[in-house]
Protein backbone atom coordinates (compact mmCIF):
# COMPACT_ATOMS: atom_id res chain seq x y z
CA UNK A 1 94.14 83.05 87.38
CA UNK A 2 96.89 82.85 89.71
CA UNK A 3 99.03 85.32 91.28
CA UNK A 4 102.49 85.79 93.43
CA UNK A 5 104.07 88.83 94.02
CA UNK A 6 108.00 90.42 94.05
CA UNK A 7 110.00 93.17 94.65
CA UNK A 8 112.21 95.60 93.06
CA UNK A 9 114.78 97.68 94.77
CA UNK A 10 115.69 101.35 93.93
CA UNK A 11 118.81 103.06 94.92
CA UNK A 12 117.15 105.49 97.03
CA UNK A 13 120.15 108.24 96.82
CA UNK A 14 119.91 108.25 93.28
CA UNK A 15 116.66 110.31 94.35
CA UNK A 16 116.58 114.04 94.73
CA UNK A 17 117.20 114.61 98.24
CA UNK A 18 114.85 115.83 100.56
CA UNK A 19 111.40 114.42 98.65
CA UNK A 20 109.51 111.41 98.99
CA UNK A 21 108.19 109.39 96.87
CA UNK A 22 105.34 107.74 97.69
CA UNK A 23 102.56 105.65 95.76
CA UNK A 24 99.93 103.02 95.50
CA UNK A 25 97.97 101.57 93.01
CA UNK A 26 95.68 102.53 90.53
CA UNK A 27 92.10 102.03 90.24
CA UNK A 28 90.55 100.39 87.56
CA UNK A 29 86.45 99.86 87.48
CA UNK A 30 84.49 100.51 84.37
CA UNK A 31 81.71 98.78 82.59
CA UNK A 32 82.69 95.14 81.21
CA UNK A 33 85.31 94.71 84.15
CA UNK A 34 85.15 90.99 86.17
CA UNK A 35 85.15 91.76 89.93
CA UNK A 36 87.78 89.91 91.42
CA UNK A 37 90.70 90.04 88.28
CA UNK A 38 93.64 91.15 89.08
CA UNK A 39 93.19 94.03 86.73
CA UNK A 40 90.47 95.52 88.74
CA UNK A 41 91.14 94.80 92.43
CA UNK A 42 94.61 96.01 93.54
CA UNK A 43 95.64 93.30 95.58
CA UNK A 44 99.15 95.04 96.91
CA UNK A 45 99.78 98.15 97.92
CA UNK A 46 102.95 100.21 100.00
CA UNK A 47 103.73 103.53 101.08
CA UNK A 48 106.30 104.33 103.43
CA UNK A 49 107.95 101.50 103.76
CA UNK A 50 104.88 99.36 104.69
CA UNK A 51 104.05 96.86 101.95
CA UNK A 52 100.93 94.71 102.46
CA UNK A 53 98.68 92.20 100.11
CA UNK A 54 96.03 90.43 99.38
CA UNK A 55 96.36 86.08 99.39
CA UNK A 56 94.25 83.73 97.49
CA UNK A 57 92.28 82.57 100.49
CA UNK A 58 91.30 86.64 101.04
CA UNK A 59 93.75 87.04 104.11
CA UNK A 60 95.77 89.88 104.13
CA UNK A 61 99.66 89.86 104.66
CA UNK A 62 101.84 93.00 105.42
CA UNK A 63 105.50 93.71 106.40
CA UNK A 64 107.95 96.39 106.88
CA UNK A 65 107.68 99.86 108.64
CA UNK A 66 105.01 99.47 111.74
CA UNK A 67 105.57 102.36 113.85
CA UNK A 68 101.96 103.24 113.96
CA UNK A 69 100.78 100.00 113.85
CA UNK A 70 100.14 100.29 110.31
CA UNK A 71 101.14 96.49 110.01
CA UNK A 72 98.06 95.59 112.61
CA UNK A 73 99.84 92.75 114.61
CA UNK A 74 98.53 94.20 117.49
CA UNK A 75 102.03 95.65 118.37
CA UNK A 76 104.26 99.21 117.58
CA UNK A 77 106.40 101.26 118.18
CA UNK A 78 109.83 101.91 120.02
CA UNK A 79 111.31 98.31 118.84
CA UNK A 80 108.43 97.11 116.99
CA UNK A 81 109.30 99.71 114.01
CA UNK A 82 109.43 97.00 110.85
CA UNK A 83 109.27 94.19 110.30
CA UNK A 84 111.17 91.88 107.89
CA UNK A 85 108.93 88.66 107.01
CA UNK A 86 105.66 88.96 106.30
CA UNK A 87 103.32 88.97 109.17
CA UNK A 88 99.32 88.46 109.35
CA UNK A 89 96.71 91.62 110.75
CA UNK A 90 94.61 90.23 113.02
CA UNK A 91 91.23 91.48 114.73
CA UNK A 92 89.16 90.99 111.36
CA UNK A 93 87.33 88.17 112.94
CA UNK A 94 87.85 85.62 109.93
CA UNK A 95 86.60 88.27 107.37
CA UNK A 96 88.15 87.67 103.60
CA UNK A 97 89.74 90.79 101.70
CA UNK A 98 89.71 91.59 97.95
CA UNK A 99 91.22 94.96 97.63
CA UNK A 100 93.84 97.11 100.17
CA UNK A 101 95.49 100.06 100.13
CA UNK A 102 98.69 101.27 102.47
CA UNK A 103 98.47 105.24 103.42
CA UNK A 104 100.52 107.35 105.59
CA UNK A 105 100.92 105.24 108.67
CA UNK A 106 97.77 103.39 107.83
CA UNK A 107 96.39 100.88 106.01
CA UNK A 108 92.32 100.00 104.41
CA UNK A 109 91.30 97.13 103.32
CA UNK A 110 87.99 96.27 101.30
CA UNK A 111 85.85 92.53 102.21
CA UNK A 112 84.51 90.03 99.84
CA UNK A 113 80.81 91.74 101.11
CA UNK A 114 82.42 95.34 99.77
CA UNK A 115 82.89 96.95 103.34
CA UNK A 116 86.10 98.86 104.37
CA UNK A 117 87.95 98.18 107.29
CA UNK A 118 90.97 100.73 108.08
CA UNK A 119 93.91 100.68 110.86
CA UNK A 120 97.04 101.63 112.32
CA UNK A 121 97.56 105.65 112.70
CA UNK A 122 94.79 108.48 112.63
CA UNK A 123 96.10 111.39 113.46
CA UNK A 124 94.68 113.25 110.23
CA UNK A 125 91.51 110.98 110.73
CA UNK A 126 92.83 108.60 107.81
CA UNK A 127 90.77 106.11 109.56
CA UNK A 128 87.53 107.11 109.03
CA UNK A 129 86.94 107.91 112.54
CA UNK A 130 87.78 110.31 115.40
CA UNK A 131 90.69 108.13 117.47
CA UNK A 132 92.30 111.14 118.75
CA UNK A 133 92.57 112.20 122.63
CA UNK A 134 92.78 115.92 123.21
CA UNK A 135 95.90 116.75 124.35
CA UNK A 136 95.71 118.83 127.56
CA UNK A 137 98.68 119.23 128.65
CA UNK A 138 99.47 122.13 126.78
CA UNK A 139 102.69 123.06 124.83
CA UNK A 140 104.39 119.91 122.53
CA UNK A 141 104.08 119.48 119.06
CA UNK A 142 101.84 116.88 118.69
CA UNK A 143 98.04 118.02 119.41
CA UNK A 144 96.50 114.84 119.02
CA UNK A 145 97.32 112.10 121.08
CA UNK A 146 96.95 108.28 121.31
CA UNK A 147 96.25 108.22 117.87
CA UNK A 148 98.55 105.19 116.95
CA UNK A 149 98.54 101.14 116.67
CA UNK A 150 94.48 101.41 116.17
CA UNK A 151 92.80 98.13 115.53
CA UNK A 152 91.20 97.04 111.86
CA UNK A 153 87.50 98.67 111.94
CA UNK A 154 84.75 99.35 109.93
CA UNK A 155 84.25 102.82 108.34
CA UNK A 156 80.99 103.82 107.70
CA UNK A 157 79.29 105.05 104.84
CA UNK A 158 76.23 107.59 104.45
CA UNK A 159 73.16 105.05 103.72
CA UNK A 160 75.46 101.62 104.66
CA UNK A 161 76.70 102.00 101.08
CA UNK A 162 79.12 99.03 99.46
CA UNK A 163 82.72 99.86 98.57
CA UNK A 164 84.13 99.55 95.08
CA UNK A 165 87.91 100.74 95.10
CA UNK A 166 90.23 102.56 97.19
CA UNK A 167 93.45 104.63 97.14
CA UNK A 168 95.73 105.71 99.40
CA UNK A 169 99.19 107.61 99.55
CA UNK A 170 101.94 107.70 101.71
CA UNK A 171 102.86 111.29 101.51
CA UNK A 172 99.64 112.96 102.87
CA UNK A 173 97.43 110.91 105.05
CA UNK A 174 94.49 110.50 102.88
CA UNK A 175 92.33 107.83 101.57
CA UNK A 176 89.57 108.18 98.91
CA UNK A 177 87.12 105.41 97.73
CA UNK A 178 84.72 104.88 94.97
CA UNK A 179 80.96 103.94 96.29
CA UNK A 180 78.28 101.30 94.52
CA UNK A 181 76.38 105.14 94.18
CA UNK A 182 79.53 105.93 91.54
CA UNK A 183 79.86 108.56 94.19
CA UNK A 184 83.63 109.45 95.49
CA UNK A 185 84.07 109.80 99.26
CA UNK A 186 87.24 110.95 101.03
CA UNK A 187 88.59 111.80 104.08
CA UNK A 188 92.06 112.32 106.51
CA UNK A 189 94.61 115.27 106.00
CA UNK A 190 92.89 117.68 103.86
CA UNK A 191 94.97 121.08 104.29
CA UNK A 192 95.47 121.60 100.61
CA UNK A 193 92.11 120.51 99.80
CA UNK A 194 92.62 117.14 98.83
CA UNK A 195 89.98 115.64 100.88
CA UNK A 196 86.69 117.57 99.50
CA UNK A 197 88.00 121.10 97.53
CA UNK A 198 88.12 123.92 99.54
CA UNK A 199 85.82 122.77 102.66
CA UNK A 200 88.20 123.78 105.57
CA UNK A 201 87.53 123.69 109.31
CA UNK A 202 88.68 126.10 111.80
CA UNK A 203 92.11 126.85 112.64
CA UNK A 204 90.46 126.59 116.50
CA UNK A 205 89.49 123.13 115.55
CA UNK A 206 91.74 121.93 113.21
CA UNK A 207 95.07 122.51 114.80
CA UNK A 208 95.38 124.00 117.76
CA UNK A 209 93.03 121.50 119.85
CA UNK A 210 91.51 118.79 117.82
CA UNK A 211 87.66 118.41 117.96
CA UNK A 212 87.64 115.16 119.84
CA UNK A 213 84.66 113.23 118.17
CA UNK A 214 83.99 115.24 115.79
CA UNK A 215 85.18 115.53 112.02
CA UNK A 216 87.70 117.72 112.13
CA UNK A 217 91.40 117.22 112.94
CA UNK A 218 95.07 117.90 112.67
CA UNK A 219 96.23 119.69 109.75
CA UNK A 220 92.48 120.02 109.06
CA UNK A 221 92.10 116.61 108.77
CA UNK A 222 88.79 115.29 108.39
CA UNK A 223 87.80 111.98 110.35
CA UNK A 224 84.83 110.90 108.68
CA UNK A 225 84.17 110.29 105.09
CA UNK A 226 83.81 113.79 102.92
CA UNK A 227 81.58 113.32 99.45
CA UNK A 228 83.38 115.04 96.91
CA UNK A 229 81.11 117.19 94.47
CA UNK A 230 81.78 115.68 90.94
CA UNK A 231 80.75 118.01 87.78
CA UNK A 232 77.53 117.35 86.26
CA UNK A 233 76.39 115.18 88.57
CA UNK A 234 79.05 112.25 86.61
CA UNK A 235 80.14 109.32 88.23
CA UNK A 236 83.66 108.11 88.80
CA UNK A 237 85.13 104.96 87.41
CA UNK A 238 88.46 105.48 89.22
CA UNK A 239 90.21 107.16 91.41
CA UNK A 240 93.68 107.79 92.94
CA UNK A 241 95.69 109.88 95.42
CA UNK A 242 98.31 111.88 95.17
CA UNK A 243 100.55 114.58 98.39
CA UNK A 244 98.21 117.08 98.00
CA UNK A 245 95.79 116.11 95.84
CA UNK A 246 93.55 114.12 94.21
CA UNK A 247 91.80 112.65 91.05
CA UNK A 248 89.28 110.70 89.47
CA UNK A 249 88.48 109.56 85.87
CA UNK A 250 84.55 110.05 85.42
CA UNK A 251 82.37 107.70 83.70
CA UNK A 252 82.51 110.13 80.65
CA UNK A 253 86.29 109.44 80.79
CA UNK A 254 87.50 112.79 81.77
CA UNK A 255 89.75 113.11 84.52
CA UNK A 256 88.72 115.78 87.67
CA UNK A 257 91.58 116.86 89.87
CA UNK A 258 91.41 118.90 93.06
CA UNK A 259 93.68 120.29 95.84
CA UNK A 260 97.00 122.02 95.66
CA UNK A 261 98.21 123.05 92.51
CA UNK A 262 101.59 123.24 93.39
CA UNK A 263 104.53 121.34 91.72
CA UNK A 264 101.82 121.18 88.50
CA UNK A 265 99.72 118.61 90.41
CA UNK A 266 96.51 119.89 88.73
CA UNK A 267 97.85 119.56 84.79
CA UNK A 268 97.33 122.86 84.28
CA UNK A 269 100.61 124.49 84.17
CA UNK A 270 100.62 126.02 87.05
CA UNK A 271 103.66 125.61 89.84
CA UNK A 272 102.89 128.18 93.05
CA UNK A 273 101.07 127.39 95.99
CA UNK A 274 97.74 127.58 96.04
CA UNK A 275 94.18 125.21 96.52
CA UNK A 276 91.82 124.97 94.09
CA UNK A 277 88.56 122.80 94.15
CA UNK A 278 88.79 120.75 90.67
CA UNK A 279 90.11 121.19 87.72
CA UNK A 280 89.39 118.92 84.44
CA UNK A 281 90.88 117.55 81.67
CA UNK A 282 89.06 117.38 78.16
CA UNK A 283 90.90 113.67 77.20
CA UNK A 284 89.46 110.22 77.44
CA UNK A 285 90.99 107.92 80.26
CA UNK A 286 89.92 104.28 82.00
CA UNK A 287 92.16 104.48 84.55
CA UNK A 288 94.63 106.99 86.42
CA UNK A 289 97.43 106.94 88.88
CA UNK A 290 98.74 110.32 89.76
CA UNK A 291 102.38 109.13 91.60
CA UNK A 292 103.64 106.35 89.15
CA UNK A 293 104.35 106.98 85.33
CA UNK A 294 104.83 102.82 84.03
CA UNK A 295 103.19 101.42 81.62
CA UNK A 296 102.20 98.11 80.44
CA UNK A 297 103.00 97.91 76.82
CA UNK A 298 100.73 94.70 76.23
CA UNK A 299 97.44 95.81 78.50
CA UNK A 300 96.80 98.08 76.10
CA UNK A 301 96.82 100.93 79.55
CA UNK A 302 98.95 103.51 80.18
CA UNK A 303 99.58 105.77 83.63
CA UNK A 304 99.52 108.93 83.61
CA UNK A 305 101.64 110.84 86.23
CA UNK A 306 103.41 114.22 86.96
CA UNK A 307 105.09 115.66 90.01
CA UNK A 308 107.99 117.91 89.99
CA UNK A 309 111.39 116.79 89.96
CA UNK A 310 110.23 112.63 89.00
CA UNK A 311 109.22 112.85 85.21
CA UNK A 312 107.82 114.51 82.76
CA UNK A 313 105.27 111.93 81.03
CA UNK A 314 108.10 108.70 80.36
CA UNK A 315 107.62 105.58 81.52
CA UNK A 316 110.43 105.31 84.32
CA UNK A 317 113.10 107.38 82.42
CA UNK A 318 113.23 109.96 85.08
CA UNK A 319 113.72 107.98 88.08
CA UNK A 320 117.82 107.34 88.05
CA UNK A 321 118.86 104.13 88.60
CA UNK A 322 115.82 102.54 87.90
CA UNK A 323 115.33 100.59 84.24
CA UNK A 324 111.57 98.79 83.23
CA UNK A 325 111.51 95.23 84.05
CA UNK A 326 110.39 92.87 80.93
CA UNK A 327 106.19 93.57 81.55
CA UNK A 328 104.57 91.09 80.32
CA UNK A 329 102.64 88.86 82.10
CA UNK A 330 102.62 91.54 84.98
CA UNK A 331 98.65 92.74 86.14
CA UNK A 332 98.82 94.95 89.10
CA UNK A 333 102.17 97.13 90.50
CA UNK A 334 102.88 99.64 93.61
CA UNK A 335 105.38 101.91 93.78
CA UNK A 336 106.65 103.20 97.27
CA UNK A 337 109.87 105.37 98.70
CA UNK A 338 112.68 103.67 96.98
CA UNK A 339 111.04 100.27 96.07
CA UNK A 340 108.14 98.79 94.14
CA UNK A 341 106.15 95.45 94.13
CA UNK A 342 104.65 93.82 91.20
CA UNK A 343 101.91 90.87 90.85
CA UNK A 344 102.66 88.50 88.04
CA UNK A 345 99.56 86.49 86.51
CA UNK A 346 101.72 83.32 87.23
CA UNK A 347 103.95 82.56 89.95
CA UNK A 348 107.14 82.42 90.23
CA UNK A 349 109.37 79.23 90.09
């Protein structure tokens, strides 16, 4: 089954001013599923203006935005910002890719031998590891330093366990992954929770001087991989993140949420500002995205998404100046700020 991907603009003023947003793909791994379709491995992925995919030949291409490194030429910053053709990461030493996902000035990537490789920016530990240098120069804004243009490297698992699926978003700095265990693991900027519930660190160690090795970071940002408790000991058979929060469709087919519930991110009907560790939803789901509400009419799968301001259940009526492309024959898409990518099951001619 062959692939090729393209792009679709949106008029980003058409968008309410002053929010972002941001999204990747969805998950999809339940029982029956062939490893390797295009309707179970994401192969493309963006989120702030970084857009990168998987090829045939399990190389990985990205381009635009690079500022942390995000793009992992082995070059960013101050000139190196974006790019506009599509450039290859390097410092995988010949390993193949199946699966990646683009974060907040970062980027994972999952092997053909299910490990995870992430790099770019870390300054909420969306690596999987502690990159930061304390700063100790006192005063500034920023408290963690040298945290940008990291190399691709593995993240590691409690027991060496294989990777399934990941997701990442653009608007918080996390990354969550399913594990062979059916266990979820997540980890980066957790202050509303999104990372593992309510599990915070220390405002000493959290913000105001980063714990330099260990797993805690800015904006309580945890650098190495959190285990989120899942009700009834349940596995999950997908998972997605969303700004401040996070969920997962079990392996019963319920959906478990946690983080912030404001803006209604939980689906409870609540819109204030406060953290709460899950909440669950009695209806039966294979697959969930939490940032992108289209729908593929002939997959017989629908997204489910809410966030203030964006929609309120459509399929893309909400987002002005933006009208559904003819669907068929498309498997996999990612949305992003003001544009979104597609992967057709045939290429293009």
């Amino acid at each position: 089954m062959s692939a090729s991907t393209f792009q679709m603009e949106i008029e980003g003023g058409e968008l309410e001013e002053g929010m972002e947003k941001s999204a990747t793909h969805e998950s999809i791994n339940f029982q029956g599923f062939t490893p390797g379709s295009i309707y179970t491995d994401a192969t493309i992925s963006n989120a702030r203006g970084t857009v990168c995919y998987v090829r045939h030949d399990g190389t990985i291409g990205c381009w635009g935005a690079n500022d942390n490194g995000q793009l992992a030429t082995g070059y960013s910053g101050w000139g190196m910002e974006r790019t506009h053709s599509v450039e290859d990461i390097i410092g995988v030493g010949g390993l193949q890719f199946r699966e990646v996902a683009v974060g907040h000035m970062s980027a994972c990537a999952i092997t053909e031998g299910d490990e995870l490789y992430c790099w770019g920016g870390g300054q909420y530990g969306q690596l999987g590891r502690s990159v930061c240098v304390e700063n100790t120069t006192g005063g500034g804004f920023y408290h963690c330093r040298h945290a940008m243009n990291k190399p691709p490297q593995k993240v590691n698992f409690t027991n060496n366990e294989s990777v399934l699926t990941i997701s990442g978003t653009g608007g918080s700095g996390h990354f969550c992954a399913i594990l062979e265990t059916g266990k979820v693991m997540c980890w980066g900027h957790n202050l509303h929770g999104q990372v593992n519930g309510n599990d915070f660190c220390s405002q000493l160690t959290s913000y105001a001087i980063p714990a330099v090795g260990d797993d805690c970071n800015w904006n309580n940002g945890k650098t190495r991989p959190q285990m989120v408790p899942l009700p009834g000991n349940r596995s999950a058979i997908a998972v997605t993140t969303g700004d401040r929060h996070s969920c997962a469709v079990l392996d019963n087919n319920s959906v478990y949420c946690w983080g912030s519930t404001l803006a209604g991110r939980m689906g409870l009907g609540e819109d204030h500002f406060t953290t709460v560790t899950t909440s669950s939803w009695d209806v039966s789901m294979s697959s969930i995205e939490v940032e992108n509400p289209d729908a593929f009419p002939d997959s017989g799968y629908a997204v489910l998404g809410w966030r203030e301001g964006y929609w309120s259940g459509k399929s893309g009526n909400n987002l002005t100046g933006f009208e559904l492309v003819d669907t068929e024959g498309v498997g996999t898409i990612a949305a992003g700020t003001y544009i979104a990518n597609a992967i057709q099951r045939e290429p293009i001619h």
